[in-house]
Protein backbone atom coordinates (compact mmCIF):
# COMPACT_ATOMS: atom_id res chain seq x y z
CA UNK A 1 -18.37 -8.67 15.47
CA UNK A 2 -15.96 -11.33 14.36
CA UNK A 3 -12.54 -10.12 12.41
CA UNK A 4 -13.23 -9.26 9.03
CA UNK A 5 -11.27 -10.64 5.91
CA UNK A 6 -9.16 -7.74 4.12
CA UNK A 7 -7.85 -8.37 0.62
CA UNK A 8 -4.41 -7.23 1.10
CA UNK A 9 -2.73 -7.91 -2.02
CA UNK A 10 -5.47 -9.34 -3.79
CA UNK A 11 -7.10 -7.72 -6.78
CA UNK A 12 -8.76 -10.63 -8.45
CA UNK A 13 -12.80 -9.53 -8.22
CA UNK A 14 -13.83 -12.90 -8.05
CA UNK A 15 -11.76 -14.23 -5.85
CA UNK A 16 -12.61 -11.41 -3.50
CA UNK A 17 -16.06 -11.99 -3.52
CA UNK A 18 -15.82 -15.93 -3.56
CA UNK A 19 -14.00 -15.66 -0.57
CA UNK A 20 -15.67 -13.74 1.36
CA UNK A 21 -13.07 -10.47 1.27
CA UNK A 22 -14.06 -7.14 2.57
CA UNK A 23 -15.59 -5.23 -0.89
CA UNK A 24 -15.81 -1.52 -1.39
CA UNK A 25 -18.48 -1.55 -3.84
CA UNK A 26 -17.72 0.23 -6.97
CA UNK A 27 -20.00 -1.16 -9.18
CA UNK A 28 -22.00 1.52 -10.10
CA UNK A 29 -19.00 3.11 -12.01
CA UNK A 30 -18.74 -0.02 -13.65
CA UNK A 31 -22.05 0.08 -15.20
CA UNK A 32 -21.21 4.24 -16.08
CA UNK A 33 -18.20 3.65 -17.82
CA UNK A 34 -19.30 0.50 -19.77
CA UNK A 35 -22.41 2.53 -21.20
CA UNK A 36 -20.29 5.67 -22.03
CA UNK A 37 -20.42 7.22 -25.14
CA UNK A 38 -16.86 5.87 -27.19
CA UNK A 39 -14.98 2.56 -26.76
CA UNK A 40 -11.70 3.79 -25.64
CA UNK A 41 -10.95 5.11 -21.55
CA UNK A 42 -7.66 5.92 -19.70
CA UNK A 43 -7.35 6.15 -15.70
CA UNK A 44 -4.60 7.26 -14.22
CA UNK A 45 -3.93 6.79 -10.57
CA UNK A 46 -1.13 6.61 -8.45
CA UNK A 47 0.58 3.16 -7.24
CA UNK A 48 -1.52 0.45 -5.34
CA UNK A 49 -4.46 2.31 -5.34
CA UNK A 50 -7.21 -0.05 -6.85
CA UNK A 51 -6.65 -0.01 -10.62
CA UNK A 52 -5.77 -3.71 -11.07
CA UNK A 53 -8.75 -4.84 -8.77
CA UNK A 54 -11.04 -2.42 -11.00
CA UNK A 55 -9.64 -3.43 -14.26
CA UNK A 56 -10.67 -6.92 -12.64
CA UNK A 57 -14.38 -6.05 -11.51
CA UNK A 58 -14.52 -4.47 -15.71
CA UNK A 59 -13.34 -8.22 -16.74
CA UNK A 60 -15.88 -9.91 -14.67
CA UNK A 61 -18.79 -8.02 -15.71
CA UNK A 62 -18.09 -7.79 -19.22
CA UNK A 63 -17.48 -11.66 -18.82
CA UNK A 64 -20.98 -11.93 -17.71
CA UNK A 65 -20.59 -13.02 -14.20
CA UNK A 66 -23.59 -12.12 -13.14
CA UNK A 67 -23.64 -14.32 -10.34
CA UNK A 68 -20.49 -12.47 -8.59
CA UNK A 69 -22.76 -9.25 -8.18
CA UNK A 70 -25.10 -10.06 -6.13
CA UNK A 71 -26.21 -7.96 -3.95
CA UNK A 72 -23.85 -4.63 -5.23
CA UNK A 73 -24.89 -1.80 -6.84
CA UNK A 74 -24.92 -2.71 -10.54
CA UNK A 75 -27.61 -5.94 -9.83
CA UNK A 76 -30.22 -3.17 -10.02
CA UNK A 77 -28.77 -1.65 -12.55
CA UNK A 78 -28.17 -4.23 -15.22
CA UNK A 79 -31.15 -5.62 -16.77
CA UNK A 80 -29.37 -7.40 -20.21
CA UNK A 81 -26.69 -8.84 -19.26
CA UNK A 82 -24.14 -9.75 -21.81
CA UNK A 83 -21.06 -12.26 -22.27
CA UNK A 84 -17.70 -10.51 -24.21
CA UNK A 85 -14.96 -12.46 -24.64
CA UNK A 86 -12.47 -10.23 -22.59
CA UNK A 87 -8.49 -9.89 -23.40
CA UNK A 88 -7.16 -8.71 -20.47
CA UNK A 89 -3.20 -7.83 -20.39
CA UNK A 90 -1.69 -6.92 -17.36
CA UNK A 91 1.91 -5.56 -17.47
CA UNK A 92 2.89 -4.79 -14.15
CA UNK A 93 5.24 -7.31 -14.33
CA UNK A 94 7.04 -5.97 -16.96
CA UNK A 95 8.79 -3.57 -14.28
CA UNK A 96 12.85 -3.20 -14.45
CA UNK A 97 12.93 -4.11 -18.05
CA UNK A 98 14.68 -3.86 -21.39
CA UNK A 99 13.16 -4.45 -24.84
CA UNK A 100 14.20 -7.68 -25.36
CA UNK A 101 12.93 -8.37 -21.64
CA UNK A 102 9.68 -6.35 -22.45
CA UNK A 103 9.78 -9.14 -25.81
CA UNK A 104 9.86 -11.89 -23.87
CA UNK A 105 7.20 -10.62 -21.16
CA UNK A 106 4.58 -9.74 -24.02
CA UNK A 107 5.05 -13.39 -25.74
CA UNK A 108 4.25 -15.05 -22.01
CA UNK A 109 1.19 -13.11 -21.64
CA UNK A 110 0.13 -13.60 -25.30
CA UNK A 111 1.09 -17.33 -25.44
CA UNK A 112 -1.64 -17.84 -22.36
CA UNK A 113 -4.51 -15.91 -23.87
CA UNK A 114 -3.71 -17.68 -26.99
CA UNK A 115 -4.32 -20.97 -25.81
CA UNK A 116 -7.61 -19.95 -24.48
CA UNK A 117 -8.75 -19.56 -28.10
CA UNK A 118 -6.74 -22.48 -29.62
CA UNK A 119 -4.42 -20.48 -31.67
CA UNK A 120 -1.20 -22.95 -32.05
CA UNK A 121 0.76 -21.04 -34.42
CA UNK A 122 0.89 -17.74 -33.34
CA UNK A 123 2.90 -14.91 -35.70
CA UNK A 124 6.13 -13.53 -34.66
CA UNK A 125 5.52 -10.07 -34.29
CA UNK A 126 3.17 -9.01 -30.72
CA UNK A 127 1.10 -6.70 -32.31
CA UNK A 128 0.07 -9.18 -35.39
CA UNK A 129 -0.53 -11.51 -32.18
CA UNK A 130 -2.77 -8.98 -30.61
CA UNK A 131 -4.66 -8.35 -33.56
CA UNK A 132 -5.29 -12.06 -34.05
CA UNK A 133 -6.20 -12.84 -30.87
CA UNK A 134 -9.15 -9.95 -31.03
CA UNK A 135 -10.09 -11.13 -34.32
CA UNK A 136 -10.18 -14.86 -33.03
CA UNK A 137 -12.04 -13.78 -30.25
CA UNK A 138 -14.70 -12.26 -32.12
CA UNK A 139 -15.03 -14.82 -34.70
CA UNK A 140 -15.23 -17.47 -31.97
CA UNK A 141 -17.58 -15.72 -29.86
CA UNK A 142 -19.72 -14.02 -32.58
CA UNK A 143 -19.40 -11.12 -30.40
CA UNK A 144 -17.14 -7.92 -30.68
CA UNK A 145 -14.23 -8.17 -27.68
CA UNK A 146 -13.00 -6.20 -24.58
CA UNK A 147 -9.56 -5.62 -24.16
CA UNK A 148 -8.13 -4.13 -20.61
CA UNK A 149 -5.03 -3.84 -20.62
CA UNK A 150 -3.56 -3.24 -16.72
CA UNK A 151 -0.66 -0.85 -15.72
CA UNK A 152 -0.04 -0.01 -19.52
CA UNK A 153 3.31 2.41 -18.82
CA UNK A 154 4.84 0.10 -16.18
CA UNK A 155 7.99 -0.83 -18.61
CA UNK A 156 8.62 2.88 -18.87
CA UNK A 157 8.53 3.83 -15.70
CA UNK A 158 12.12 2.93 -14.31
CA UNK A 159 13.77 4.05 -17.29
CA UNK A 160 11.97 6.99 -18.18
CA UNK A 161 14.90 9.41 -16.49
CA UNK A 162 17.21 7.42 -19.40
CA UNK A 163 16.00 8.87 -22.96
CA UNK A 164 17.50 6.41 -25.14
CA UNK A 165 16.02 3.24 -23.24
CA UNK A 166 12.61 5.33 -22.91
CA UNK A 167 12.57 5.62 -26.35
CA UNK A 168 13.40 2.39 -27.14
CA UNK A 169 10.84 0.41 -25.43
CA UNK A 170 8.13 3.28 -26.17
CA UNK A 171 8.43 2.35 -29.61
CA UNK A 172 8.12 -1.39 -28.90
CA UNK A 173 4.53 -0.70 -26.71
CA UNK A 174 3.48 1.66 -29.58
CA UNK A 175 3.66 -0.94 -32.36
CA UNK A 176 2.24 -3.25 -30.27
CA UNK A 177 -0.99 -1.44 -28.89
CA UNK A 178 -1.47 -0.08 -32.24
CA UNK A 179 -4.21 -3.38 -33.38
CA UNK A 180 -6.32 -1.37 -30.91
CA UNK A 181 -7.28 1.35 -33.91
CA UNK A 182 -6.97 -1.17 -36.50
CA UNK A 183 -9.61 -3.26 -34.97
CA UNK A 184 -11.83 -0.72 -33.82
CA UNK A 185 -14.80 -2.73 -35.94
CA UNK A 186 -14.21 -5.41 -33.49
CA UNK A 187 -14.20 -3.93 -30.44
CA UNK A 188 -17.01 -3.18 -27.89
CA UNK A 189 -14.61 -1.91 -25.32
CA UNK A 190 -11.42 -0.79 -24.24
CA UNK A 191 -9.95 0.59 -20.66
CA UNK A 192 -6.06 1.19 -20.32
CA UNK A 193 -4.71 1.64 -16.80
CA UNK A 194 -1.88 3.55 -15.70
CA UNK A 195 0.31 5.80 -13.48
CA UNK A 196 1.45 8.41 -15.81
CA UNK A 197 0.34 9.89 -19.07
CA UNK A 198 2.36 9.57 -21.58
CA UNK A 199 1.04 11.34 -25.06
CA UNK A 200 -1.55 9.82 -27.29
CA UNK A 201 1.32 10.56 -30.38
CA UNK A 202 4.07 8.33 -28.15
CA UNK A 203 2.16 5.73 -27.75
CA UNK A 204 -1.59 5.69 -29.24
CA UNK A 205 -0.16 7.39 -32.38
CA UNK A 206 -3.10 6.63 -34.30
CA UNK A 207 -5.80 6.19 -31.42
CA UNK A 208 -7.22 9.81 -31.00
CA UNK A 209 -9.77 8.80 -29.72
CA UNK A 210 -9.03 7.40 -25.87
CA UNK A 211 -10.60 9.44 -23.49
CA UNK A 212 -8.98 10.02 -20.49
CA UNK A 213 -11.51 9.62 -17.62
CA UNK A 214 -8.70 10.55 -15.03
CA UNK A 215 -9.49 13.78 -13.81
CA UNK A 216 -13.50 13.87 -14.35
CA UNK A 217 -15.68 14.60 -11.49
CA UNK A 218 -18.30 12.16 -12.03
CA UNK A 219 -15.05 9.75 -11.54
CA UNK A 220 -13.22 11.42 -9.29
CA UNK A 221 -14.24 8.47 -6.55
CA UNK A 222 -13.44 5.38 -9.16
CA UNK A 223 -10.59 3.94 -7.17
CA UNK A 224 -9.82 4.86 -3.64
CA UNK A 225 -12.26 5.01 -0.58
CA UNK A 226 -14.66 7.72 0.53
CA UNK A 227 -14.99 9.41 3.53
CA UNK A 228 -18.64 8.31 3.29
CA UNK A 229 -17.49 4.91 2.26
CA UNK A 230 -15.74 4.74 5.29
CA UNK A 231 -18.34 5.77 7.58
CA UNK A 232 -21.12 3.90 6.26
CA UNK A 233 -18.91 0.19 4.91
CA UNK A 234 -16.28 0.08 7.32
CA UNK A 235 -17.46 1.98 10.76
CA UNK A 236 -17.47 -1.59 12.34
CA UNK A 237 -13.68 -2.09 11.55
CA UNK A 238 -13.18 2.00 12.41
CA UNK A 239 -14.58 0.54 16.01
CA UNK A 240 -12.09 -2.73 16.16
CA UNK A 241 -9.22 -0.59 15.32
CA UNK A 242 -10.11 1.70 18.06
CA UNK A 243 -10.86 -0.95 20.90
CA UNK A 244 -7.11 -2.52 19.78
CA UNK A 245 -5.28 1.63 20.06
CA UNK A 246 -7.47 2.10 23.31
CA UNK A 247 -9.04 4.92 21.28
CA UNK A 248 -12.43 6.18 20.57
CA UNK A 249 -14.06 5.72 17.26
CA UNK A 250 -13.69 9.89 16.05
CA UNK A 251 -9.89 10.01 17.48
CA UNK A 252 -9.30 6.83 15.29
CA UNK A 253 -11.14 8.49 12.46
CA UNK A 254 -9.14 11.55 13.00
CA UNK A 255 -5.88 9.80 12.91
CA UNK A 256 -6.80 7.94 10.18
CA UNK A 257 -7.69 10.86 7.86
CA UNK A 258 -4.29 12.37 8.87
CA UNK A 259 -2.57 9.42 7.86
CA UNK A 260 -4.65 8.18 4.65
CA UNK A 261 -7.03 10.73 3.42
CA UNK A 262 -6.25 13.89 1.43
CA UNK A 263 -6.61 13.07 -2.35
CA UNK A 264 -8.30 14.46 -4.78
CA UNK A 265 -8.25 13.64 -8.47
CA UNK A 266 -10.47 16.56 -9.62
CA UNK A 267 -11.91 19.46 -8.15
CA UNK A 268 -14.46 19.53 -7.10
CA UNK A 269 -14.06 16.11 -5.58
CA UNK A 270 -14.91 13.82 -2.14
CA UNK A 271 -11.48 13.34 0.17
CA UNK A 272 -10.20 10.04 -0.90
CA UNK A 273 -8.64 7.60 1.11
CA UNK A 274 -5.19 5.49 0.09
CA UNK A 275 -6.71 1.89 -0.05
CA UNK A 276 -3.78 0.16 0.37
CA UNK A 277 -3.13 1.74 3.67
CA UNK A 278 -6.34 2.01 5.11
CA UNK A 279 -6.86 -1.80 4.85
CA UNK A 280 -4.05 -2.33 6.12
CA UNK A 281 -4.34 -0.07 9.12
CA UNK A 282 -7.22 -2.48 10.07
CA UNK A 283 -5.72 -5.49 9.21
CA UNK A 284 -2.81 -5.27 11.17
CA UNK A 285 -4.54 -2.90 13.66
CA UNK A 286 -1.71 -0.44 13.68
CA UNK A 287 -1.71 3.31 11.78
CA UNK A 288 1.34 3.31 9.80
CA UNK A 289 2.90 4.38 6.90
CA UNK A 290 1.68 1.40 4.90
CA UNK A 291 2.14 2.83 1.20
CA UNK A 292 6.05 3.79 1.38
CA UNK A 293 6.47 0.05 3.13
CA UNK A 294 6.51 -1.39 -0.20
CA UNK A 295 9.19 1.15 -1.74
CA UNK A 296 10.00 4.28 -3.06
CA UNK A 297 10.30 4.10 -7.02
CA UNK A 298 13.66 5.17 -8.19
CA UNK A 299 12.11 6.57 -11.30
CA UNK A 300 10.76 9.56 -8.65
CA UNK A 301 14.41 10.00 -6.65
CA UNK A 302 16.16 9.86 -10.47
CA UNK A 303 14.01 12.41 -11.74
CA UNK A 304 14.59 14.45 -8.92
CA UNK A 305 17.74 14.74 -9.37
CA UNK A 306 16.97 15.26 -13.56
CA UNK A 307 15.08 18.30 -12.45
CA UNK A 308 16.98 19.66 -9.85
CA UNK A 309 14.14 19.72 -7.40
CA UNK A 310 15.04 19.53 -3.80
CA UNK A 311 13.03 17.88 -0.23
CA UNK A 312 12.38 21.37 0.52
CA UNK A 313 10.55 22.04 -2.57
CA UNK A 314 7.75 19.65 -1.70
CA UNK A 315 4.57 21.27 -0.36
CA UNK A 316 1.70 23.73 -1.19
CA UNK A 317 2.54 25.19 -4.88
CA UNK A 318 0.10 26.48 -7.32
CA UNK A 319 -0.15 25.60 -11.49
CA UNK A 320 -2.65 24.99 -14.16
CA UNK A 321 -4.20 21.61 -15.53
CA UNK A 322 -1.92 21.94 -18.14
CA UNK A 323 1.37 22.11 -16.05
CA UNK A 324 0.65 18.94 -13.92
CA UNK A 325 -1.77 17.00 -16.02
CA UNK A 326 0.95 16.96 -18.50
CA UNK A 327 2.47 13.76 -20.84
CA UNK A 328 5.28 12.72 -19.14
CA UNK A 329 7.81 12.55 -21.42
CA UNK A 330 7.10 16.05 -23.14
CA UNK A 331 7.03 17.72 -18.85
CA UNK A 332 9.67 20.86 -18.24
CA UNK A 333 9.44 20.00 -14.69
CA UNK A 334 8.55 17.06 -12.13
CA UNK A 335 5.13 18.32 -11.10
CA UNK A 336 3.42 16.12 -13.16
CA UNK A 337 5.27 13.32 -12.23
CA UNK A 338 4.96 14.08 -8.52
CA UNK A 339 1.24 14.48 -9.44
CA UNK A 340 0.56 11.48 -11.31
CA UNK A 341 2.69 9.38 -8.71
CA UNK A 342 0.31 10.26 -6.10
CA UNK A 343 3.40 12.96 -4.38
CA UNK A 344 1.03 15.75 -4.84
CA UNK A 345 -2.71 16.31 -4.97
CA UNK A 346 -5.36 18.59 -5.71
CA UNK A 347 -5.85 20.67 -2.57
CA UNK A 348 -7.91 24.06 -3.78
CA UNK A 349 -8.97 25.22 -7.50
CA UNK A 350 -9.96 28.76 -8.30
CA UNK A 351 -12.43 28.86 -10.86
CA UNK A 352 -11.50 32.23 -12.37
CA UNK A 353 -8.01 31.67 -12.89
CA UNK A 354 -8.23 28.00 -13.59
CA UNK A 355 -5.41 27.80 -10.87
CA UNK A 356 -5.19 24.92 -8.77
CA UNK A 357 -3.35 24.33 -5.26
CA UNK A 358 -1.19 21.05 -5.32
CA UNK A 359 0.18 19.81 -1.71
CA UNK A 360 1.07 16.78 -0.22
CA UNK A 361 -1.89 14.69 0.13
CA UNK A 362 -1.21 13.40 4.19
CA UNK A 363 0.94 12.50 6.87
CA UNK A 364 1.73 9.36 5.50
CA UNK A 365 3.55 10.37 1.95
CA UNK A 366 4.86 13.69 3.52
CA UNK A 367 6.87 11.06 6.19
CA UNK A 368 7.54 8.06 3.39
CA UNK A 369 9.18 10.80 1.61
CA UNK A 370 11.24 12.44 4.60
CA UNK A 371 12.38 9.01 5.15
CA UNK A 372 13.11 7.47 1.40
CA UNK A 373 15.32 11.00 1.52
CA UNK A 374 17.68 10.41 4.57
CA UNK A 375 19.87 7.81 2.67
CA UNK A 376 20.62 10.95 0.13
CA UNK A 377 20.74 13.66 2.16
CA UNK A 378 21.22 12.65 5.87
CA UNK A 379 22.54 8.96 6.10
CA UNK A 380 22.42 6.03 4.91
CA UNK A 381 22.31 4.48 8.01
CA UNK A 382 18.62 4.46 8.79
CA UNK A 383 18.35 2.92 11.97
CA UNK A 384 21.01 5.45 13.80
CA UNK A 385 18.69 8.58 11.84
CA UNK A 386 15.21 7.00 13.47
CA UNK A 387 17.35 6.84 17.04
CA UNK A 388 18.22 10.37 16.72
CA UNK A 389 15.07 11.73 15.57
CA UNK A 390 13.06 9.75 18.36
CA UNK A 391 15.76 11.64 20.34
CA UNK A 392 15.22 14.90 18.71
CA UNK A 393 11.16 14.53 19.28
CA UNK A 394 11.95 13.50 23.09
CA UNK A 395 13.88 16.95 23.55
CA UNK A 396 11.41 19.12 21.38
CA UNK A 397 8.27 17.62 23.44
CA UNK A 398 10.02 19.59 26.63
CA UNK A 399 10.77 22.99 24.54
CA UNK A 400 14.56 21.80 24.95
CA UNK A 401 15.92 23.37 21.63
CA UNK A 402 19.52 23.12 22.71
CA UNK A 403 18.80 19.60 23.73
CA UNK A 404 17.61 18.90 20.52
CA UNK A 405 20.92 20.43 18.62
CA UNK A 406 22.89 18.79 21.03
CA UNK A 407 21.50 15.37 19.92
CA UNK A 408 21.91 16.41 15.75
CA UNK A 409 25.29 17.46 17.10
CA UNK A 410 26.49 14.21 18.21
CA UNK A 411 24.80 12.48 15.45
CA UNK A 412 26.39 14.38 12.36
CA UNK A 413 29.73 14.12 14.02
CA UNK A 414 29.37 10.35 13.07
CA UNK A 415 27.97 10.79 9.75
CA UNK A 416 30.78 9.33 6.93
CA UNK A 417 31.94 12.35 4.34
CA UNK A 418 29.79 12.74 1.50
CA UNK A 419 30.52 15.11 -1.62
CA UNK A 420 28.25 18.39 -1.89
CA UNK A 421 27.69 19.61 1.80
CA UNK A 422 30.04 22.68 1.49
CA UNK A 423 27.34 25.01 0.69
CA UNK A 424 24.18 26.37 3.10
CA UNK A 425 21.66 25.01 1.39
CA UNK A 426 22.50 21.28 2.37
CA UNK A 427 22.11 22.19 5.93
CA UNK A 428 18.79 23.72 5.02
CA UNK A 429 17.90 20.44 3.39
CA UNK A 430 19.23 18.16 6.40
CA UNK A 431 17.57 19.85 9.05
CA UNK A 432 14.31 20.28 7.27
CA UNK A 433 13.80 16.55 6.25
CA UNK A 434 14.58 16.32 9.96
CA UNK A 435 11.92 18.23 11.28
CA UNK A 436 9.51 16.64 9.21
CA UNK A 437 10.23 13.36 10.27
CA UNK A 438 9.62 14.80 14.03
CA UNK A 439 6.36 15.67 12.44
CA UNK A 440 6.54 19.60 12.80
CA UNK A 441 5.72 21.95 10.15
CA UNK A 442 8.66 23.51 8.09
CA UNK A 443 9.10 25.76 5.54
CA UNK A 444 11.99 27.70 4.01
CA UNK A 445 12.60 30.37 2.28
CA UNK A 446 9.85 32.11 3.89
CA UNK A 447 9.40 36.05 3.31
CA UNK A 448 8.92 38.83 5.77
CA UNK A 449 8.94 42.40 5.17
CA UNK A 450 12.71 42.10 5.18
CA UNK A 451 13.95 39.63 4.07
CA UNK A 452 13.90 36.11 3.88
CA UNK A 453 14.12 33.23 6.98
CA UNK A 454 16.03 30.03 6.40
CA UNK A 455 13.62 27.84 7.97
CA UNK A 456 10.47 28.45 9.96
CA UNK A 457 9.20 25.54 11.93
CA UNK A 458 6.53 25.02 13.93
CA UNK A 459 5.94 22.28 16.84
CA UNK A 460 3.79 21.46 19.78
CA UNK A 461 2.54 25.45 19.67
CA UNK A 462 6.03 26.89 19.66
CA UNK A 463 7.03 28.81 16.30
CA UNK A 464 10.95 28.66 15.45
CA UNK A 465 12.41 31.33 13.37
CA UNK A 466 16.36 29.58 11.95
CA UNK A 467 18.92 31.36 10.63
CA UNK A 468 21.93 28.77 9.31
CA UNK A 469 25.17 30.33 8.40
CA UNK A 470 28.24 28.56 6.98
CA UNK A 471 31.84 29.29 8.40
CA UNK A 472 30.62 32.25 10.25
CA UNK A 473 29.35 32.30 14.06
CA UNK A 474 25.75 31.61 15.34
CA UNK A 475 26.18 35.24 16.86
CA UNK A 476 26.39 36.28 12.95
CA UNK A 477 23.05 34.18 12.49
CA UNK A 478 21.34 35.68 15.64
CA UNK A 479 22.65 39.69 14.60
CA UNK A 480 20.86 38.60 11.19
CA UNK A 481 17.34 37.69 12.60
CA UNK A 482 17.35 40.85 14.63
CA UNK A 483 18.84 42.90 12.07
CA UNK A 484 16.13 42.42 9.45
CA UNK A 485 13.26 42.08 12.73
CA UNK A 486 12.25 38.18 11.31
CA UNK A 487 10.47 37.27 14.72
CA UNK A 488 8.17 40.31 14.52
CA UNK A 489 6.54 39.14 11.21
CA UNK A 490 5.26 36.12 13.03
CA UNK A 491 4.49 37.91 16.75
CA UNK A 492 0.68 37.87 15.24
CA UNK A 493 0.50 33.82 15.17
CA UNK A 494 -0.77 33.39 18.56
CA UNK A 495 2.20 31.11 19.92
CA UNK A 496 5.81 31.74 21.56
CA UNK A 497 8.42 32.57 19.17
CA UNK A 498 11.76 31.80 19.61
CA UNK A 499 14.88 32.93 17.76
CA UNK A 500 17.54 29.90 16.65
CA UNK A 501 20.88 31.30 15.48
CA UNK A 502 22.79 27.76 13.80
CA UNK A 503 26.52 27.56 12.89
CA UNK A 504 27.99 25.24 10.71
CA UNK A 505 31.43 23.94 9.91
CA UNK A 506 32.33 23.07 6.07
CA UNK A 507 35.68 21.49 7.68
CA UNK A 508 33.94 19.03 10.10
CA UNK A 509 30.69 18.64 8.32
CA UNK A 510 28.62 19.56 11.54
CA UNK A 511 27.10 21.96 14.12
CA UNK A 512 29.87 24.28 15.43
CA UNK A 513 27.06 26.47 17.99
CA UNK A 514 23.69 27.57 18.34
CA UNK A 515 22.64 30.57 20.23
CA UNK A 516 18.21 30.78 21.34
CA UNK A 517 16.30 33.52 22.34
C-alpha cells in the first residue's frame, strides 16, 4: 500500500477531502447534532484535538456541500439537503492578547465576512457588526443563518491567572456574543467551541439556553479517534508503522495505546485516542510525545502556582461532576482546569456515589508534563536533565540504585542556586519528576500501617521504598523505614523490595549519602 496523506495541521474539511487527506469519518454526529432539539451547543475539548476541523465539517454541511460527502456516513443519512448561509468565527488567533488587541482581531475577522455580504459601512461597535451581519445574511439568503464560532475562550486563556485582564476582555467577548440571543428569530443554528467552560452568566449572560454537549455519552466519541476507528480506518497505517519500528502490528498497537489512548469525556465512554499524535506517529513513523511538541500553555504552569498544586499531586484522585466540570473562573481548585485542558481524564465512575476517578490520560501527557516541569523544579538546562536521566534509566535497567544516585549526584552538584529548595519537600518533587521521566511509577505520600513513605517507586519489577531526610544522615532515613516496618506493607506485591535511605544537604543543594538494603 502506497504512503497515505495525513492532514497534519490542516482542519479545513474541504480541503481535506479535495485533497485526498486521510478522513476519520465523523459525519454521522454531524447529522445528530444538526437535528437536535434547540439551536444553541457547546463542546469542550482539550487542545488540538479536532474541534476546528469539526467546526469545519458543521460549515460545510450546513453550506450544502453535498458533493464533499460522498461516500461518508451522513450521504445516507441526508435526504433534503439544505444551503445556510454560515458565519463562521474562529478566534484562535486571538491568543496572547489584550482588549484593544482582542478589538482589533474581532474587526479583521468581521471586516472579511462582511465583504462576503457587501456590507461597506459597517458600525463601530463588534457586536452591532455581528448582529448585522446575521441579519444581512438572512435577508440576503431568505434563509435563517448558522453561526460557529471556533475556540470561543482562546483570548482568556493566557490571562485567566490575572483577574483584572480576565475581566476585562470577558466583558468585551460578552457584549459581543450577546446578538446571539437577540437574534435567536434568525438563527437555525449555533455551535461554540472551546477548551474551558467559563459560566453562561460571564459570558452568555442572557443565552440560557446553550447546551453543553461536552460530557454526553451519545458524544462522548465527537472529536478524537476510536479504538475501533483505529482498527477498522487505519489498521493499514497501524501495519506501515510497524514494518518502519521492526514491530508487529499488536506491539505497535500496544505502544500506541500507551502513548495516545486513555481519554474519556464521559462515562460510560469508548477509549479515545489524541488525534494530533496518533497522526503524527504515522506520519513521521516514530511514537513520540507529539502533543507537548507544540508547547505547554503557561496559563496551566501559572495556575499551578495560583493554586499551590505541586508535580506530585498529579495522578489518580477522585471528585464529582460538579468539582471538575466546573466554570473556570468561579473553580476553588485546578481540577477543572487540568480536566478541561486534557491533564486529567475520566478513568472510573461509580454510579452510587456519582464519584468519578480522574488520572492522567497516557504516557504521553504524564512525560510532556515531567518534562515542561524540569525548567521549574530541576533545571533549566534541558539537554544536561535528558543526559542524566538517559543515565539514570541506563543504571536502573541493571538494578544499580547507587549507580543511579551517583549519576543525580554529579548532576545536582552542577545545578545553579535557585530560591525555595531548603525544605524536604523539593527533594520529593525533584526526584519524583525524575523518576517519571525514567518512566517508573511513583507515588508519595503513600500510607502504611505506620506511617507514611516519602516516595514509593516502582521499575522494571523492583519496588523502592525512599525515605529523604534534610540535614540529617541517610542512616537517620534507613532507622526510619525500619522503625515504622514501611517495606513489610508492600512484601505482598509479588516483586523485590528494596529499602533507599537519601540524605540531603540544604548548604550544597545536593545528595550528601544514600544507604540500600
Amino acid at each position: 500500500m502506497a504512503s497515505r496523506r495525513y492532514p497534519i495541521g490542516i482542519q479545513t474539511f474541504s480541503e481535506i477531502v479535495n485533497n485526498n487527506y486521510m478522513y476519520i469519518d465523523k459525519t454521522e454526529y454531524i447529522y445528530r447534532l444538526a437535528h437536535e432539539n434547540g439551536k444553541y451547543f457547546f463542546l469542550s475539548r482539550p487542545r488540538r484535538f479536532g474541534k476546528s476541523l469539526l467546526t469545519s465539517t458543521l460549515h460545510s454541511y450546513f453550506a450544502g456541500r453535498k458533493d464533499l460527502f460522498k461516500g461518508l456516513a451522513i450521504e445516507r443519512l441526508e435526504h433534503d439537503w439544505m444551503e445556510y448561509p454560515v458565519i463562521h468565527l474562529d478566534l484562535s488567533g486571538a491568543k496572547f492578547t489584550e482588549k484593544d488587541r482582542l478589538k482589533r482581531y474581532l474587526d479583521t475577522i468581521l471586516s472579511n465576512i462582511e465583504k462576503q455580504y457587501g456590507i461597506a459601512s459597517p458600525a463601530k461597535d463588534a457586536s452591532d457588526r455581528l448582529s448585522n451581519l446575521i441579519q444581512t445574511a438572512c435577508e440576503k439568503s431568505g434563509r435563517q443563518a448558522v453561526v460557529l464560532i471556533d475556540e470561543y475562550d482562546a483570548p482568556l486563556l493566557d490571562v485567566v491567572h490575572r483577574e483584572d485582564a480576565l475581566d476585562e476582555l470577558r466583558n468585551e467577548l460578552r457584549n459581543f456574543y450577546s446578538p446571539l440571543k437577540l437574534n435567536e428569530p434568525n438563527l437555525r443554528f449555533v455551535f461554540l467551541t472551546g477548551i474551558t467552560k467559563f459560566s453562561q452568566l460571564s459570558i452568555f449572560s442572557e443565552l440560557n439556553n446553550i447546551q453543553n454537549i461536552s460530557m454526553r455519552p451519545e458524544y462522548a466519541a465527537i472529536c478524537g479517534i476510536t479504538k475501533e476507528e483505529l482498527n477498522e480506518q487505519m489498521s493499514a497505517d497501524t501495519d506501515m508503522l510497524a514494518a518502519a519500528l521492526g514491530k508487529s502490528h499488536d506491539e505497535v498497537v500496544s505502544e500506541l495505546t500507551r502513548y495516545y489512548d486513555g481519554y474519556h469525556f464521559t462515562w460510560p465512554s469508548p477509549d479515545i485516542f489524541n488525534p494530533f499524535s496518533l497522526l503524527n506517529a504515522f506520519s513521521a513513523k516514530s511514537i513520540k510525545a507529539y502533543w507537548f511538541s507544540t508547547g505547554t500553555p503557561t496559563y496551566l504552569l501559572e495556575m499551578m502556582r495560583h493554586f499551590d498544586f505541586l508535580p506530585t499531586q498529579f495522578g489518580k484522585m477522585e471528585a464529582q461532576e460538579s468539582d471538575f466540570d466546573a466554570p473556570t473562573e468561579t473553580m476553588t481548585n485546578i481540577i477543572p482546569l487540568l480536566y478541561q485542558s486534557g491533564y486529567l481524564t475520566i478513568k472510573d465512575y461509580d454510579g452510587m456515589f456519582g464519584m468519578y476517578t480522574l488520572d492522567i490520560p497516557n504516557r504521553e501527557v504524564e512525560l510532556g508534563l515531567m518534562k515542561s516541569f524540569i525548567p521549574y523544579y530541576v533545571n533549566p538546562d534541558t539537554r544536561r536533565v535528558n543526559v542524566t536521566v538517559v543515565d539514570m534509566a541506563r543504571a536502573l535497567y541493571k538494578g544499580d540504585i547507587s549507580g543511579m544516585f551517583r549519576n543525580l549526584q554529579t548532576f545536582l552538584a552542577s545545578v545553579p542556586y535557585t530560591d525555595n529548595t531548603n525544605y524536604e519537600g523539593h527533594y520529593q518533587q525533584v526526584l519524583c519528576i525524575i523518576f517519571k521521566l525514567l518512566g517508573a511509577w511513583a507515588d508519595v505520600e503513600v500510607h502504611t500501617p505506620r506511617g507514611r513513605v516519602d516516595i514509593v517507586m516502582a521499575f522494571m519489577k523492583h519496588l523502592y521504598v525512599i525515605e529523604i531526610k534534610l540535614d540529617a544522615s541517610a542512616g537517620a532515613a534507613m532507622s526510619q523505614i525500619d522503625l515504622k516496618d514501611y517495606a513489610s506493607a508492600f512484601s505482598s506485591c509479588g516483586c523485590p523490595v528494596t529499602k533507599v535511605g537519601v540524605s540531603f544537604d540544604s548548604e550544597t543543594r545536593n545528595i550528601s549519602d544514600w544507604k540500600t538494603e
